[in-house]
Protein backbone atom coordinates (compact mmCIF):
# COMPACT_ATOMS: atom_id res chain seq x y z
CA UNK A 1 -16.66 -3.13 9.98
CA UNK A 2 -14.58 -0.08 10.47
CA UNK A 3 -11.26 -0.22 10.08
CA UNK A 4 -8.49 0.77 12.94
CA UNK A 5 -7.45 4.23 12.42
CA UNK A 6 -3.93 6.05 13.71
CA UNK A 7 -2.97 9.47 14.09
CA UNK A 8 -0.22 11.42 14.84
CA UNK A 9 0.63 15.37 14.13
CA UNK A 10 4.09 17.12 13.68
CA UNK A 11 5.35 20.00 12.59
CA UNK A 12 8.29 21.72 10.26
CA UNK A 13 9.52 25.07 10.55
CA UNK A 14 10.78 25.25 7.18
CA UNK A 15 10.18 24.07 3.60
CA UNK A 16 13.51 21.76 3.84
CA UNK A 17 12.15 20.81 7.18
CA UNK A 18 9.34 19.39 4.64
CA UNK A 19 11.14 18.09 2.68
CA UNK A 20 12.79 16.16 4.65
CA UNK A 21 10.00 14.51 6.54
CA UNK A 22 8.82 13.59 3.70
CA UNK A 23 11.84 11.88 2.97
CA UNK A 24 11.41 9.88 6.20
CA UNK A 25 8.24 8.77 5.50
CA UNK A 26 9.35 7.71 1.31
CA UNK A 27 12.20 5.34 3.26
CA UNK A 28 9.23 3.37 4.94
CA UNK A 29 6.43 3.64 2.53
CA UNK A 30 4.94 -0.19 0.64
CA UNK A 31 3.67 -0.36 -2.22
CA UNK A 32 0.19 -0.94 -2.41
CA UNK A 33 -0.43 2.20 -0.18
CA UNK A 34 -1.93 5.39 -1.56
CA UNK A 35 -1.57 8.72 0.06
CA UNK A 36 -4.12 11.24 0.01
CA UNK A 37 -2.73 14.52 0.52
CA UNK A 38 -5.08 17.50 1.60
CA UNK A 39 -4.47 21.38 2.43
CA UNK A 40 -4.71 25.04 1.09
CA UNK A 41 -2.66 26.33 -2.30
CA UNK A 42 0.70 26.67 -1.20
CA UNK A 43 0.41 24.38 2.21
CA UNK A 44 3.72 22.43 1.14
CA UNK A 45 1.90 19.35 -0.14
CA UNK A 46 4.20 19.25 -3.34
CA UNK A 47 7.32 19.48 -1.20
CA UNK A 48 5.91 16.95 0.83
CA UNK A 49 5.51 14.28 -2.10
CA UNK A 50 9.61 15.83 -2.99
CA UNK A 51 10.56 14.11 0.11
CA UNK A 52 8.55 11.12 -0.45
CA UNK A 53 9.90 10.59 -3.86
CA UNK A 54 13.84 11.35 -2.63
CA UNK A 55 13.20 8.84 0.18
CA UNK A 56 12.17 6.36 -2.12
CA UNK A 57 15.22 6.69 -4.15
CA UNK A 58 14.65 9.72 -7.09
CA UNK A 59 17.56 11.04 -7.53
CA UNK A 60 16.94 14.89 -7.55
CA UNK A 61 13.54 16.52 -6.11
CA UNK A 62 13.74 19.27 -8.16
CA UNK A 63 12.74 16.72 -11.05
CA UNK A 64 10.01 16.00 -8.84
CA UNK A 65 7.26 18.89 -9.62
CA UNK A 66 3.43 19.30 -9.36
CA UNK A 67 1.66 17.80 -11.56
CA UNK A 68 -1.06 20.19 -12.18
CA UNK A 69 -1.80 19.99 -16.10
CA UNK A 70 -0.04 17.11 -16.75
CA UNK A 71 -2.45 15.52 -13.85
CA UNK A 72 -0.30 11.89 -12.95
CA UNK A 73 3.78 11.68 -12.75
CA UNK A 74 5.54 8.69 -12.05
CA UNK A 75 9.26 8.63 -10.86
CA UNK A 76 10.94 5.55 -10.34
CA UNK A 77 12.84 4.63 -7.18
CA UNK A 78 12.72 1.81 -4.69
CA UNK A 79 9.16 0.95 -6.20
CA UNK A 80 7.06 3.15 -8.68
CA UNK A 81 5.61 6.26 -7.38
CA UNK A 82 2.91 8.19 -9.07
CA UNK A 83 2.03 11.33 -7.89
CA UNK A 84 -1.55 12.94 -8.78
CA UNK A 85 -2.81 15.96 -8.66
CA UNK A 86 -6.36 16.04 -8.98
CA UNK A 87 -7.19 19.92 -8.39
CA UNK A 88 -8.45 20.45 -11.71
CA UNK A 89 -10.61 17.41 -12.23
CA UNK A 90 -14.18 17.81 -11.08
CA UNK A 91 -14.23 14.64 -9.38
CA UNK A 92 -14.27 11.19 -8.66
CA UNK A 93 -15.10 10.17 -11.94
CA UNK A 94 -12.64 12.08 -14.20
CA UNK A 95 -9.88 10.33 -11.65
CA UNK A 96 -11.08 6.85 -12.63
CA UNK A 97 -10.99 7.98 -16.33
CA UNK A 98 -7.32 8.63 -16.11
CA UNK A 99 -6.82 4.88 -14.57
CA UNK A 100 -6.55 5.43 -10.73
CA UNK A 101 -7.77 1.99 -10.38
CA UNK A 102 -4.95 0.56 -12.14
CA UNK A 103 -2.46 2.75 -10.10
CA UNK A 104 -3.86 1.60 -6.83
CA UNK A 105 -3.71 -2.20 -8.04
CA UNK A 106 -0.33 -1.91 -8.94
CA UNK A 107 2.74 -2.45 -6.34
CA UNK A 108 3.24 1.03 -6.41
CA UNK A 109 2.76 4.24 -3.92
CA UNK A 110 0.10 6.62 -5.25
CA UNK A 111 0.20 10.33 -3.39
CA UNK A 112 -2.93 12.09 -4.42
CA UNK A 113 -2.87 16.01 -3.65
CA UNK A 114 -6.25 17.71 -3.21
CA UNK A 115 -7.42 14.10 -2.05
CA UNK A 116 -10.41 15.70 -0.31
CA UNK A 117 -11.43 16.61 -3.88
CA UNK A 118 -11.82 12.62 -4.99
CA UNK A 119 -12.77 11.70 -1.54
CA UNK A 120 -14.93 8.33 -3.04
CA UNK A 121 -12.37 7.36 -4.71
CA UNK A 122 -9.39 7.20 -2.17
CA UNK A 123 -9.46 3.33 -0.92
CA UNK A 124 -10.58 3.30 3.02
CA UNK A 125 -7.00 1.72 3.60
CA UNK A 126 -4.71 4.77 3.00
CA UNK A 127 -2.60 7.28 4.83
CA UNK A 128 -4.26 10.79 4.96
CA UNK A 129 -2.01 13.91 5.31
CA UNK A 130 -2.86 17.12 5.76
CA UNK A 131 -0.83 19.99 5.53
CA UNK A 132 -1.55 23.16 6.94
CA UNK A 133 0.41 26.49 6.79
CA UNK A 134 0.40 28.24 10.07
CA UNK A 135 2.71 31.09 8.75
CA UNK A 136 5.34 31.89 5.85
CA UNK A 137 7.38 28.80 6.92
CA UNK A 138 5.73 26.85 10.02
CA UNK A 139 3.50 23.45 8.80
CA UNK A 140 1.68 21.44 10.74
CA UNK A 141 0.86 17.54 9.10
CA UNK A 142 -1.87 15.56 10.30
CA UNK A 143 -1.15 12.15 9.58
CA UNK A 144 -3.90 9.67 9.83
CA UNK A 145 -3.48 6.00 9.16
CA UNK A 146 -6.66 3.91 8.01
CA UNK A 147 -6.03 -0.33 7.72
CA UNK A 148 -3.30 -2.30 8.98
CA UNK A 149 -0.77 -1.78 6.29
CA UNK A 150 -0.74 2.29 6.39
CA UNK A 151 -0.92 1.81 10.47
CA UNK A 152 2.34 -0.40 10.24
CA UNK A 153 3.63 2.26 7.53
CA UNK A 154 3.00 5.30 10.05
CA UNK A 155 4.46 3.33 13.19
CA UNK A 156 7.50 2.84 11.56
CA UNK A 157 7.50 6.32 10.36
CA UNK A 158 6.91 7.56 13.65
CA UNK A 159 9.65 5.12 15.57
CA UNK A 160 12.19 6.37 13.17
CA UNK A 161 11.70 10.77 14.01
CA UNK A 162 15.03 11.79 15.31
């Protein structure tokens, strides 16, 4: 059986813009949910996962960077947040390695850039994002919802857009 799917697209016209959408969506985020985060070099997924992290309660996003080489960061906040980057792993496997399954069974959000990268490993209850740059500051995020838990998440996202 399938699960019920939800999606919804927006779009910022700046990278604080970002930012702070992303801190809208950290505010209303359970733990439990992971977020798989796909688009392009440069798309604005890291200053996406800023806002989620400063919406969760991290006190400074400029402590919050990419985790490119050191591949997992966690910041603490209003529950644990580890954010992954899995561009330079060469797949599913090499995520599992570094303990993803342990991340996802923990009460924690887990935001997963390159996502489409580790695609069999991303649980089928998640929230997808995907960024896209449609010029030097315009993005457009897809936001899909997958299960009843990221549906509730993205509802309450979505009620609370100014």
């Amino acid at each position: 059986m399938t699960s019920p799917t939800q999606t919804v697209q927006m779009e910022t016209k700046s990278p604080q813009e970002t930012l702070e959408l992303g801190k809208r969506l950290g505010q209303r985020l359970v733990g439990g949910l992971v977020v798989a985060l796909v688009g392009d070099l440069g798309a604005g997924k890291t200053q996406f996962v800023k806002g989620i992290a400063c919406g969760n309660g991290a006190t400074d996003p400029k402590q919050v960077t990419s985790p490119t080489f050191t591949l997992i960061n966690e910041y603490a906040g209003e529950r644990k947040l580890f954010h992954i980057d899995t561009y330079r792993l060469r797949g599913s496997a090499e995520l599992f390695a570094l303990g993803f399954d342990e991340l996802i069974a923990e009460d924690a959000v887990v935001a997963v850039e390159w996502a489409d990268r580790v695609q069999e490993a991303i649980p089928e209850e998640h929230l997808r994002i995907e960024v896209e740059a449609i010029d030097a500051n315009i993005r457009r995020l897809t936001f899909s919802a997958t299960g009843s838990s990221p549906i509730a998440c993205l509802k309450s996202f979505i009620q609370a857009q100014p």
